[in-house]
C-alpha atoms as a PDB file:
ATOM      1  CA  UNK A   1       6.733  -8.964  -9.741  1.00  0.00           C
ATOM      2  CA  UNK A   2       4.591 -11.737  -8.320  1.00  0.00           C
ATOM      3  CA  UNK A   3       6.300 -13.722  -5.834  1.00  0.00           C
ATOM      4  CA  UNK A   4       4.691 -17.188  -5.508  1.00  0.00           C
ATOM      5  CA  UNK A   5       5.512 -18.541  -1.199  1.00  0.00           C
ATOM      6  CA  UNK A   6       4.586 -22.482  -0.279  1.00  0.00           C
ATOM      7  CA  UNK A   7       5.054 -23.948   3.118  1.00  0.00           C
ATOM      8  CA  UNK A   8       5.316 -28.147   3.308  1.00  0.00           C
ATOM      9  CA  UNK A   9       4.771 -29.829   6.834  1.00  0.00           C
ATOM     10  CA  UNK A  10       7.507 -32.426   6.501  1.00  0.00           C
ATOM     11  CA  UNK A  11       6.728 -33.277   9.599  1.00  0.00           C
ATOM     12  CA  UNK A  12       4.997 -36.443  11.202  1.00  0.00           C
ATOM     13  CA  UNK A  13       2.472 -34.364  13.388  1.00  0.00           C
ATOM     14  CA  UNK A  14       0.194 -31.874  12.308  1.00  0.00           C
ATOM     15  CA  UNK A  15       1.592 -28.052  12.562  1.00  0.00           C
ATOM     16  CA  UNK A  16      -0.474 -24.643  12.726  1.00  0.00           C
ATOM     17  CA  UNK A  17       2.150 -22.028  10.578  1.00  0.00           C
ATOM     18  CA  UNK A  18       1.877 -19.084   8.996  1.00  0.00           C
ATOM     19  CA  UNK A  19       4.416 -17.261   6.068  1.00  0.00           C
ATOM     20  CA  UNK A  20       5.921 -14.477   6.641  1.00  0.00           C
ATOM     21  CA  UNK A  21       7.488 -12.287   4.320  1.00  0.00           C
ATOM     22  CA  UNK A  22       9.789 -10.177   5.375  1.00  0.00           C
ATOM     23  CA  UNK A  23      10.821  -7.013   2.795  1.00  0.00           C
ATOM     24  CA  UNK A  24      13.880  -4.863   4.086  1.00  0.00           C
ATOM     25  CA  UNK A  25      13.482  -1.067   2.690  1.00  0.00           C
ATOM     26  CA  UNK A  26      16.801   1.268   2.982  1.00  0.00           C
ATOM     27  CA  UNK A  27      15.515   4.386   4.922  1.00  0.00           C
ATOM     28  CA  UNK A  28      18.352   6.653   4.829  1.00  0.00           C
ATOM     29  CA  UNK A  29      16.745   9.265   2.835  1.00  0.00           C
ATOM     30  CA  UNK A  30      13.754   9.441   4.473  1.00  0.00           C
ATOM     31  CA  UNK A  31      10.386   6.824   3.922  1.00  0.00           C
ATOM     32  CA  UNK A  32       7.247   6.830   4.893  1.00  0.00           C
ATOM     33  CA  UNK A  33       5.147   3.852   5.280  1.00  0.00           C
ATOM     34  CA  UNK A  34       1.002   3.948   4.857  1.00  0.00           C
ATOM     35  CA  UNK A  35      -1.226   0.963   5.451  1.00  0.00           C
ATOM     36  CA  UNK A  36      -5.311   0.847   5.460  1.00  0.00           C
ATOM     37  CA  UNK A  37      -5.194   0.207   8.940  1.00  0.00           C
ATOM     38  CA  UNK A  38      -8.412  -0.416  11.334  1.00  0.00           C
ATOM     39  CA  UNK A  39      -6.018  -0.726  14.098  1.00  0.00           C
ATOM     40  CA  UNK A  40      -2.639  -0.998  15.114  1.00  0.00           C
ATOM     41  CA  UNK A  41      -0.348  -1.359  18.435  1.00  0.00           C
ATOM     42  CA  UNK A  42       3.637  -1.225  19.355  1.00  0.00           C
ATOM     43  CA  UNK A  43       4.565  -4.991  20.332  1.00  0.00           C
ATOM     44  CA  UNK A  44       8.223  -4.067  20.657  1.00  0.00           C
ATOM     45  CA  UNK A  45      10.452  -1.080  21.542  1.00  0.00           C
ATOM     46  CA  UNK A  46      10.314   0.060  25.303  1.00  0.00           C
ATOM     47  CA  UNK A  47       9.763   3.773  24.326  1.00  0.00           C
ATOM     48  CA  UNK A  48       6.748   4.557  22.325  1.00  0.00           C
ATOM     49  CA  UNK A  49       7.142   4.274  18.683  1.00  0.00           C
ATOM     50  CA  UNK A  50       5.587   8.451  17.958  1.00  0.00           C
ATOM     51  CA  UNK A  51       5.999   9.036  14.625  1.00  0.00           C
ATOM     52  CA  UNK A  52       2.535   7.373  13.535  1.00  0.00           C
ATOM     53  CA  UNK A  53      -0.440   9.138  12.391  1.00  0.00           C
ATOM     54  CA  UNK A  54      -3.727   7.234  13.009  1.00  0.00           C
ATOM     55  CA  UNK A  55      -7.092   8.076  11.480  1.00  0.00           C
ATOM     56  CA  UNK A  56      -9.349   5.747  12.880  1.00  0.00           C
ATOM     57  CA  UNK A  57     -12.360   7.142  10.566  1.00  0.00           C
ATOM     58  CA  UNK A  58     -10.574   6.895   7.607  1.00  0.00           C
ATOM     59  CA  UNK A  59      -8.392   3.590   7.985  1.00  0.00           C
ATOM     60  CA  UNK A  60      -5.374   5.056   7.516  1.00  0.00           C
ATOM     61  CA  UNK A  61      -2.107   5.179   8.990  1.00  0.00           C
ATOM     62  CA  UNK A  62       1.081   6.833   8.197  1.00  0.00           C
ATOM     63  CA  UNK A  63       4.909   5.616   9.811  1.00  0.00           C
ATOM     64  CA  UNK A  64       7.474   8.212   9.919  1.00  0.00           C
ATOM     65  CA  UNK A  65      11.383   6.235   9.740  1.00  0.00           C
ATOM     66  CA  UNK A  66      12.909   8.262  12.822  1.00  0.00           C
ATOM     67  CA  UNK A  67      16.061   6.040  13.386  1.00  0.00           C
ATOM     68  CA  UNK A  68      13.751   4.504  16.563  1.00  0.00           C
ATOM     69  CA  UNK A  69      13.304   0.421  17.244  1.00  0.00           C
ATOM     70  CA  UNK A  70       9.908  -0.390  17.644  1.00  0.00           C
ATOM     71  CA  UNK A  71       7.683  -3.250  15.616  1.00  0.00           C
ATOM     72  CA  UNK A  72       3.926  -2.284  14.851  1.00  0.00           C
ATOM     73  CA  UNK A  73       1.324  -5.162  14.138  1.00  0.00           C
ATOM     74  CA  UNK A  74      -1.275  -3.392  11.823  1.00  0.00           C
ATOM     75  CA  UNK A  75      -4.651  -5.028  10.866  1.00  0.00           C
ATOM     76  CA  UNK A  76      -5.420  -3.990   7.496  1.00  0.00           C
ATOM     77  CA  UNK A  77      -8.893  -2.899   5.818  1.00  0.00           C
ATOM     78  CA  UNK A  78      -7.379  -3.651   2.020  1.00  0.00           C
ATOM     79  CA  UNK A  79      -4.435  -5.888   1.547  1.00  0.00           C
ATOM     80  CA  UNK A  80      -1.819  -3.797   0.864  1.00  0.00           C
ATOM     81  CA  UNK A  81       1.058  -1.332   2.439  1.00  0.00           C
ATOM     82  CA  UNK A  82       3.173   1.508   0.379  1.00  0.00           C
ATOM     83  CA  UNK A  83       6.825   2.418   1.119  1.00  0.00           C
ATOM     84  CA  UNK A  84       7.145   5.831  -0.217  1.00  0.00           C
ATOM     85  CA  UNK A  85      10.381   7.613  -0.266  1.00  0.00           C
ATOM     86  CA  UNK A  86       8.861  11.126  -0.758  1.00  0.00           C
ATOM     87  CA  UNK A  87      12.068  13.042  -1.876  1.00  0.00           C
ATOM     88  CA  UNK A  88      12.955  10.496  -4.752  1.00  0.00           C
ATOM     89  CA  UNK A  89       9.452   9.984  -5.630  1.00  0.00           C
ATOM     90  CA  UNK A  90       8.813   6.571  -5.464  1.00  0.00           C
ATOM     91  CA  UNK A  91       6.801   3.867  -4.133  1.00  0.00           C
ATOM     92  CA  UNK A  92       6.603   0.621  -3.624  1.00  0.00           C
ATOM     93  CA  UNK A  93       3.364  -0.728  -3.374  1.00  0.00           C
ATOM     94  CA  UNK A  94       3.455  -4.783  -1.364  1.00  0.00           C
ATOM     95  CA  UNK A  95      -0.428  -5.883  -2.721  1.00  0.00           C
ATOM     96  CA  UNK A  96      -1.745  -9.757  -1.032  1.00  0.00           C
ATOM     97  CA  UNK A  97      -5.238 -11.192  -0.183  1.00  0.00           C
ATOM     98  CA  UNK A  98      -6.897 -11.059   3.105  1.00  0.00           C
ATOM     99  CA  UNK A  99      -9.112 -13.439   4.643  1.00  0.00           C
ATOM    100  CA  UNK A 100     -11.545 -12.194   6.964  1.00  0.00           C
ATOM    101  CA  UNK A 101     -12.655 -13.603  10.548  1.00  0.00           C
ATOM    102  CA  UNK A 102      -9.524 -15.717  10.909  1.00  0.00           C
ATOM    103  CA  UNK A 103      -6.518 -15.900  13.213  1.00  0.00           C
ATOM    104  CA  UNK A 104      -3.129 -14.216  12.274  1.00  0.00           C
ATOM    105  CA  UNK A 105       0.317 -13.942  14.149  1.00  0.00           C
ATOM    106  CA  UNK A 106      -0.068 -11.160  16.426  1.00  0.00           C
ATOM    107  CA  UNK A 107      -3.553 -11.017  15.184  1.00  0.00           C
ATOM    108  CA  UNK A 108      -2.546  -8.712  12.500  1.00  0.00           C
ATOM    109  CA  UNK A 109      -1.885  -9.486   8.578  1.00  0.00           C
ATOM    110  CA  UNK A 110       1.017  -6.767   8.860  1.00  0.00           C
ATOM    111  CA  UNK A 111       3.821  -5.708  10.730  1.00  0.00           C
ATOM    112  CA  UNK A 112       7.075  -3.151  10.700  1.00  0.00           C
ATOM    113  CA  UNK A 113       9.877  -3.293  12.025  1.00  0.00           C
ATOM    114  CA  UNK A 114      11.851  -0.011  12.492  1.00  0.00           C
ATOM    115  CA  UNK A 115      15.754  -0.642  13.156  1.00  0.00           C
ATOM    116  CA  UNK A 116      16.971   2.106  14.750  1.00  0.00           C
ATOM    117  CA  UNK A 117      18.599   3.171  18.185  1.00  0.00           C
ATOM    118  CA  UNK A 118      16.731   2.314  21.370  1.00  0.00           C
ATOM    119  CA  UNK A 119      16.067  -0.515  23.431  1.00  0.00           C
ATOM    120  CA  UNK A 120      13.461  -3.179  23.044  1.00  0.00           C
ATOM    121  CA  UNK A 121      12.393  -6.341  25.438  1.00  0.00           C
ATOM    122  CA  UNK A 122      11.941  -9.656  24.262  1.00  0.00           C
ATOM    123  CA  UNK A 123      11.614 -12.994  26.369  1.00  0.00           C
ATOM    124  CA  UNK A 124      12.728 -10.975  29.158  1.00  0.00           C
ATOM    125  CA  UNK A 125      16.158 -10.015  27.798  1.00  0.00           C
ATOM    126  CA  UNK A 126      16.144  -6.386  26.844  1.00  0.00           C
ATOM    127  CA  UNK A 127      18.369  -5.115  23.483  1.00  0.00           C
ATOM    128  CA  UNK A 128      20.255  -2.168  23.635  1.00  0.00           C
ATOM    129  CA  UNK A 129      20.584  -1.278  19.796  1.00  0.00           C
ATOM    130  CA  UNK A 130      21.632   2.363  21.255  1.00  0.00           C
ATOM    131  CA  UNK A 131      25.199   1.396  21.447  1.00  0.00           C
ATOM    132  CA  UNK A 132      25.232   0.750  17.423  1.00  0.00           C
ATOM    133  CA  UNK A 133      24.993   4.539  15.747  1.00  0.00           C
ATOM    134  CA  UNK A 134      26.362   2.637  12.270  1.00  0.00           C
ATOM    135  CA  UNK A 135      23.444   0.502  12.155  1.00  0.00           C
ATOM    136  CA  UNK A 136      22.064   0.515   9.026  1.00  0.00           C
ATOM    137  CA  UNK A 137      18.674   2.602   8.863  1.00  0.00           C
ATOM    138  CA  UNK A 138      16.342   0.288   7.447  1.00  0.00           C
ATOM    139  CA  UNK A 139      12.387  -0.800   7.473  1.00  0.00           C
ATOM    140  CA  UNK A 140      11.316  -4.105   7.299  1.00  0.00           C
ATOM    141  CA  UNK A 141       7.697  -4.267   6.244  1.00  0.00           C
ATOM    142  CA  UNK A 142       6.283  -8.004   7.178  1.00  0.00           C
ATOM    143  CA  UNK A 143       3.539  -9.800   5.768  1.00  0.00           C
ATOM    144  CA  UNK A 144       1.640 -12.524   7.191  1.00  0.00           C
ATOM    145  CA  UNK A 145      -0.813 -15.049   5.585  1.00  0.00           C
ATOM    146  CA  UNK A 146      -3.449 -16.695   7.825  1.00  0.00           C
ATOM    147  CA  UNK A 147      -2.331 -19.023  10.429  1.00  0.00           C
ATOM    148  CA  UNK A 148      -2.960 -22.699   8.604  1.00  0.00           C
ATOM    149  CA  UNK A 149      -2.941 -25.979   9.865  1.00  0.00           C
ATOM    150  CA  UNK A 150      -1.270 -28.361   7.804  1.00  0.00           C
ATOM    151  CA  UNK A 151      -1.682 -32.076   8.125  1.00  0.00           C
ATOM    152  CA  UNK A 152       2.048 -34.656   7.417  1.00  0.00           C
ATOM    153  CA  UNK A 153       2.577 -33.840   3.962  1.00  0.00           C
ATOM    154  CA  UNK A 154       0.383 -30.922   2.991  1.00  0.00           C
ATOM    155  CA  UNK A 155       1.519 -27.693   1.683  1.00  0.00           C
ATOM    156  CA  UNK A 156      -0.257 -24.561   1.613  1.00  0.00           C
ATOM    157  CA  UNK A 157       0.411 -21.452  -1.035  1.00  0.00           C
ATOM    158  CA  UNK A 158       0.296 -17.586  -0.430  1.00  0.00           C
ATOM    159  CA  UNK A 159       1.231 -15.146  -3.256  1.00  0.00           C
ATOM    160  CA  UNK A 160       2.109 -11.379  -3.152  1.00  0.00           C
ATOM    161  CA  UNK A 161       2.834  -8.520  -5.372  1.00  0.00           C
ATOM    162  CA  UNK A 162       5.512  -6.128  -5.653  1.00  0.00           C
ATOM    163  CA  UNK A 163       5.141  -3.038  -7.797  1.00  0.00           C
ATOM    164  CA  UNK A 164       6.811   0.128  -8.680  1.00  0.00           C
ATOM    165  CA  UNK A 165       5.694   3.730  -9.342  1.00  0.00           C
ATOM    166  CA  UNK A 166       6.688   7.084  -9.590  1.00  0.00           C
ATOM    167  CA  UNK A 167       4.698   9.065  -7.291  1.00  0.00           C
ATOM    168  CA  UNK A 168       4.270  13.202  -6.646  1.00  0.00           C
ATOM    169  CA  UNK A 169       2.298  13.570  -3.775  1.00  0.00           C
ATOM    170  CA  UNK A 170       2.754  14.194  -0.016  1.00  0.00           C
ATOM    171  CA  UNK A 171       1.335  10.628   0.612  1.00  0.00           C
ATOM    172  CA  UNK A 172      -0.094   7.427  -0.756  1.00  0.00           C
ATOM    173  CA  UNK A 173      -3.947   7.372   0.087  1.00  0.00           C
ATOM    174  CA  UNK A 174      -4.902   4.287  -1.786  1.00  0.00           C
ATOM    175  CA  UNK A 175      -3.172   1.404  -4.121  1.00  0.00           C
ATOM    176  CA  UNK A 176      -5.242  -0.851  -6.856  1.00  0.00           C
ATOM    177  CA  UNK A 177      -4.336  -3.367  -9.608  1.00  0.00           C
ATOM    178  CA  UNK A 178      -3.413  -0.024 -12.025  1.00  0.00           C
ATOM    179  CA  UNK A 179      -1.182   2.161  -9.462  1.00  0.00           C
ATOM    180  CA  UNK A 180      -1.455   4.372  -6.573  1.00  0.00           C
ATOM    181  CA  UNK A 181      -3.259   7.252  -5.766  1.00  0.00           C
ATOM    182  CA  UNK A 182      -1.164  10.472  -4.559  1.00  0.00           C
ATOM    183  CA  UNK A 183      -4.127  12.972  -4.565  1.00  0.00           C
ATOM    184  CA  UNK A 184      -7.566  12.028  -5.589  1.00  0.00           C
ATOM    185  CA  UNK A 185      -9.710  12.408  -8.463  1.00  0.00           C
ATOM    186  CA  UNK A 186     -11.149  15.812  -8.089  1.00  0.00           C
ATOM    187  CA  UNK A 187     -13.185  17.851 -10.440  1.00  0.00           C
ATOM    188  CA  UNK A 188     -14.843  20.998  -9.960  1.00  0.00           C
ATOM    189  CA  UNK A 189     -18.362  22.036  -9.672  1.00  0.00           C
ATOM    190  CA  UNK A 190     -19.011  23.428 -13.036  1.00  0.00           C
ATOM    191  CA  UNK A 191     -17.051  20.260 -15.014  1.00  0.00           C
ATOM    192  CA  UNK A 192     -14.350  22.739 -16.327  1.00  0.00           C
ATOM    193  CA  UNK A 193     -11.540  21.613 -14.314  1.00  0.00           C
ATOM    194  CA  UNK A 194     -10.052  18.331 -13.039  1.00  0.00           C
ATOM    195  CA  UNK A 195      -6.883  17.196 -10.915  1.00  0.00           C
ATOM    196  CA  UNK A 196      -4.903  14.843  -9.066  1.00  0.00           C
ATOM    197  CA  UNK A 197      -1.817  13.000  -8.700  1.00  0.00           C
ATOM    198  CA  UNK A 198      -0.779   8.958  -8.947  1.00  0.00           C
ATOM    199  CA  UNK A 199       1.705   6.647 -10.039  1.00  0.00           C
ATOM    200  CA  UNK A 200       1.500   3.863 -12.697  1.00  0.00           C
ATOM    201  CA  UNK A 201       2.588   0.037 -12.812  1.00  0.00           C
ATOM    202  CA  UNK A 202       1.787  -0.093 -16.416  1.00  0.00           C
ATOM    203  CA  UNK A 203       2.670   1.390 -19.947  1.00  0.00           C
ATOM    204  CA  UNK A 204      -0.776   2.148 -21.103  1.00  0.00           C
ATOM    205  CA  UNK A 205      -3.377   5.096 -22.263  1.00  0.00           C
ATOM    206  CA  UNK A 206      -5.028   6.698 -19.463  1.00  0.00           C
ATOM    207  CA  UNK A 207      -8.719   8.293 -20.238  1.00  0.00           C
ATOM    208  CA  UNK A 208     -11.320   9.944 -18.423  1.00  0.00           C
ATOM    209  CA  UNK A 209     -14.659   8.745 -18.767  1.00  0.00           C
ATOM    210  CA  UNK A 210     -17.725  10.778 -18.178  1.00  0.00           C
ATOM    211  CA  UNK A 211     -21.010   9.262 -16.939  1.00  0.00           C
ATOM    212  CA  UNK A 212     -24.691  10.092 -16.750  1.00  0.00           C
ATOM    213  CA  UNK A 213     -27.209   8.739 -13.862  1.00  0.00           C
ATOM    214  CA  UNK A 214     -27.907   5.789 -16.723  1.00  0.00           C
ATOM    215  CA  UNK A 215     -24.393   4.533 -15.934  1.00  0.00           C
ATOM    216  CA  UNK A 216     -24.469   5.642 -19.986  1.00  0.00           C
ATOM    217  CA  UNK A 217     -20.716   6.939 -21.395  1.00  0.00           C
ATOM    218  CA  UNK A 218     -21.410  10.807 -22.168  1.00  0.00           C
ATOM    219  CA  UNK A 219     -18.108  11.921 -23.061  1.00  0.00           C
ATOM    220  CA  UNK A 220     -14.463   9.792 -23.358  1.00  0.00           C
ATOM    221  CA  UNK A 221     -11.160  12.464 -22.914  1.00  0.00           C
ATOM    222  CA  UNK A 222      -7.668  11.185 -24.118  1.00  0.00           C
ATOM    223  CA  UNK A 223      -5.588  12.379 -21.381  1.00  0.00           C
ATOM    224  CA  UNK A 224      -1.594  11.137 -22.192  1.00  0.00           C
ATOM    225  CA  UNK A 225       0.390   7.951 -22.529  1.00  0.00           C
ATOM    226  CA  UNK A 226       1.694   7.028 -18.925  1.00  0.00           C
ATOM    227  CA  UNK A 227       4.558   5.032 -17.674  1.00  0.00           C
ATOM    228  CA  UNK A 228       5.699   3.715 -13.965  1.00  0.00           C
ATOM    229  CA  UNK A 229       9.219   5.811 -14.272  1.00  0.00           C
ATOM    230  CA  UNK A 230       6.382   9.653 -14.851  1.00  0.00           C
ATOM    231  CA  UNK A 231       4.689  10.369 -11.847  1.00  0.00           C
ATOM    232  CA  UNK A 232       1.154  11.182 -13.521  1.00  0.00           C
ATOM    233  CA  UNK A 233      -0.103  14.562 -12.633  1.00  0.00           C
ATOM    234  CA  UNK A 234      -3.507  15.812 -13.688  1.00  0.00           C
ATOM    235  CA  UNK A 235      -3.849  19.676 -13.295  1.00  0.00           C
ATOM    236  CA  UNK A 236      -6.155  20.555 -16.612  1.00  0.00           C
ATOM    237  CA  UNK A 237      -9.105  22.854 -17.827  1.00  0.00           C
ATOM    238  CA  UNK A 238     -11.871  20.339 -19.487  1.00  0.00           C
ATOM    239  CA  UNK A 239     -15.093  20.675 -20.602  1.00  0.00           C
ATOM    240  CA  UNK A 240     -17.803  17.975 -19.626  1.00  0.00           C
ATOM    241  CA  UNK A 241     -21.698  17.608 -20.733  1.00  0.00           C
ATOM    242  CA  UNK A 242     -23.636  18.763 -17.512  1.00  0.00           C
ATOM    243  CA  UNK A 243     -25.426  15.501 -17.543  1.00  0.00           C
ATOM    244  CA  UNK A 244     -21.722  14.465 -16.093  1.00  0.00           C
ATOM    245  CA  UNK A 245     -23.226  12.159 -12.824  1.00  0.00           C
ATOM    246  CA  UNK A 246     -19.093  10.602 -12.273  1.00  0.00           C
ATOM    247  CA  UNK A 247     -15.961  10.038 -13.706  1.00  0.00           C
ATOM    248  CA  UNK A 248     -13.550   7.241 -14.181  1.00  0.00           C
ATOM    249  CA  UNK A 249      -9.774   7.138 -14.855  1.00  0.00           C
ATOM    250  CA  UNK A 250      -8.909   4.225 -16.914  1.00  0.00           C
ATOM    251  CA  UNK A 251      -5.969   2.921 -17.646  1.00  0.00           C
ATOM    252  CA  UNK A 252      -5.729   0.501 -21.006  1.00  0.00           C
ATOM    253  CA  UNK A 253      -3.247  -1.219 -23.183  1.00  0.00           C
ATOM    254  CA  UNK A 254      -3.318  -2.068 -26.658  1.00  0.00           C
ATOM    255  CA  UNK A 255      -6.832  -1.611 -27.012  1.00  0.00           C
ATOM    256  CA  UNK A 256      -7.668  -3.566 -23.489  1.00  0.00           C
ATOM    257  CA  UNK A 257      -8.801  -2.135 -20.072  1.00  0.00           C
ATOM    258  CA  UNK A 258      -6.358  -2.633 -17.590  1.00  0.00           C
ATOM    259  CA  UNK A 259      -8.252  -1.354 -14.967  1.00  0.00           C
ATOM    260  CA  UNK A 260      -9.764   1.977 -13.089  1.00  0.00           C
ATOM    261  CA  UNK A 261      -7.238   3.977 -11.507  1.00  0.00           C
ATOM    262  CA  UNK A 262      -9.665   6.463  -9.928  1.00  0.00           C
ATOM    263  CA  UNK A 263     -12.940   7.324  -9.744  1.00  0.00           C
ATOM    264  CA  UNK A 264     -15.471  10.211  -8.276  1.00  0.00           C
ATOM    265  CA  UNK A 265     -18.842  11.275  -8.234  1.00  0.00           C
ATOM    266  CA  UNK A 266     -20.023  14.763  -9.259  1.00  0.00           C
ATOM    267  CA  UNK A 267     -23.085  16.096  -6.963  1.00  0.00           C
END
């Protein structure tokens, strides 16, 4: 689902604004949240938010839901985030552009709120919210476009994308146009052998193609007809020409490429 936002200064003076879209995720089964994340810090919750794992190296972060208030401002490598409720095996995958080398709120393009028990201290007034165990255990993942200044009378557009999948990993290392990606595209040494795990947002053919240092197509393997309610799950013996330099998944539909799901490179 595409979800079209516009912003109109009514106003008679010019205004600098930003939209915001806020996305409220129940959490009472357990979610995770991952991000591409160069950076991140807590801007609310007066204990420290500690169920975050940070790779600096690899731009990635993953947020634990521990019933906990805190808000995180993350600046993101790729424009997207993934709420992924492990146990029930799905994800939803919030996609938007990025501009680079301009100014956001909280100088990050995403935030999270975690509502959850705690206190937190705003404009000098510090919320109890540990006085409220019914609270209802939720994220709220919060997406910014770029800080815009808007003359009387202009308007100014900013579009994101919401998208299912069913997902059987332990995380969500990566989202593109086609899915998500659970577990990478891995296959072994000797081309007999190739795995990994992701989740759909299209109907469609998936296929692995084989190619040689010439970019040339060696070898094109049917794998199965995939769906976004089947986490896909690649665990097969195959057989691939040793001229086999990398490999694409592809996803298509009715004859036409949707996209590449995955891809690696085979030393």
């Amino acid at each position: 689902m595409q979800v079209l936002h516009s912003m109109r200064n009514t106003s008679m003076r010019p205004v600098r604004w930003s939209i915001w879209q806020v996305t409220q995720i129940e959490s009472a089964y357990g979610l995770e949240i991952f991000a591409p994340a160069k950076e991140f810090r807590q801007v609310l919750g007066d204990q420290k938010y500690k169920s975050v794992q940070f790779n600096a190296g690899e731009r990635s972060l993953r947020v634990k839901y521990d019933d906990r208030v805190a808000k995180l401002a993350i600046n993101v490598e790729d424009g997207w985030i993934a709420s992924f409720h492990r146990d029930r095996g799905i994800v939803l995958a919030e996609t938007f552009r990025t501009v680079p080398r301009v100014d956001y709120p909280d100088g990050a393009q995403v935030a999270l709120w975690m509502n959850g028990t705690g206190t937190f201290t705003i404009h000098g007034d510090q919320v109890d919210m540990s006085g409220e165990p019914s609270a209802d255990p939720f994220v709220e993942t919060e997406i910014m476009s770029p800080l815009t200044q808007l003359e009387p009378g202009e308007t100014y557009d900013f579009r994101t994308t919401w998208s299912l999948a069913a997902l059987r990993a332990d995380q969500v290392i990566s989202v593109n146009h086609c899915g998500v990606i659970g577990e990478r595209l891995t296959i072994c040494h000797d081309h007999s052998h190739i795995s990994g795990s992701f989740g759909v947002f299209w109907e469609g053919c998936l296929q692995l193609l084989a190619f040689n240092r010439a970019s040339q197509i060696v070898r094109t393997v049917d794998l199965d007809q995939v769906n976004p309610l089947q986490a896909v799950y690649i665990d097969s013996d195959i057989s691939l020409p040793p001229e086999t330099a990398r490999c694409s998944l592809v996803l298509s539909r009715d004859g036409s490429r949707i996209g590449v799901l995955d891809h690696v490179s085979i030393c």
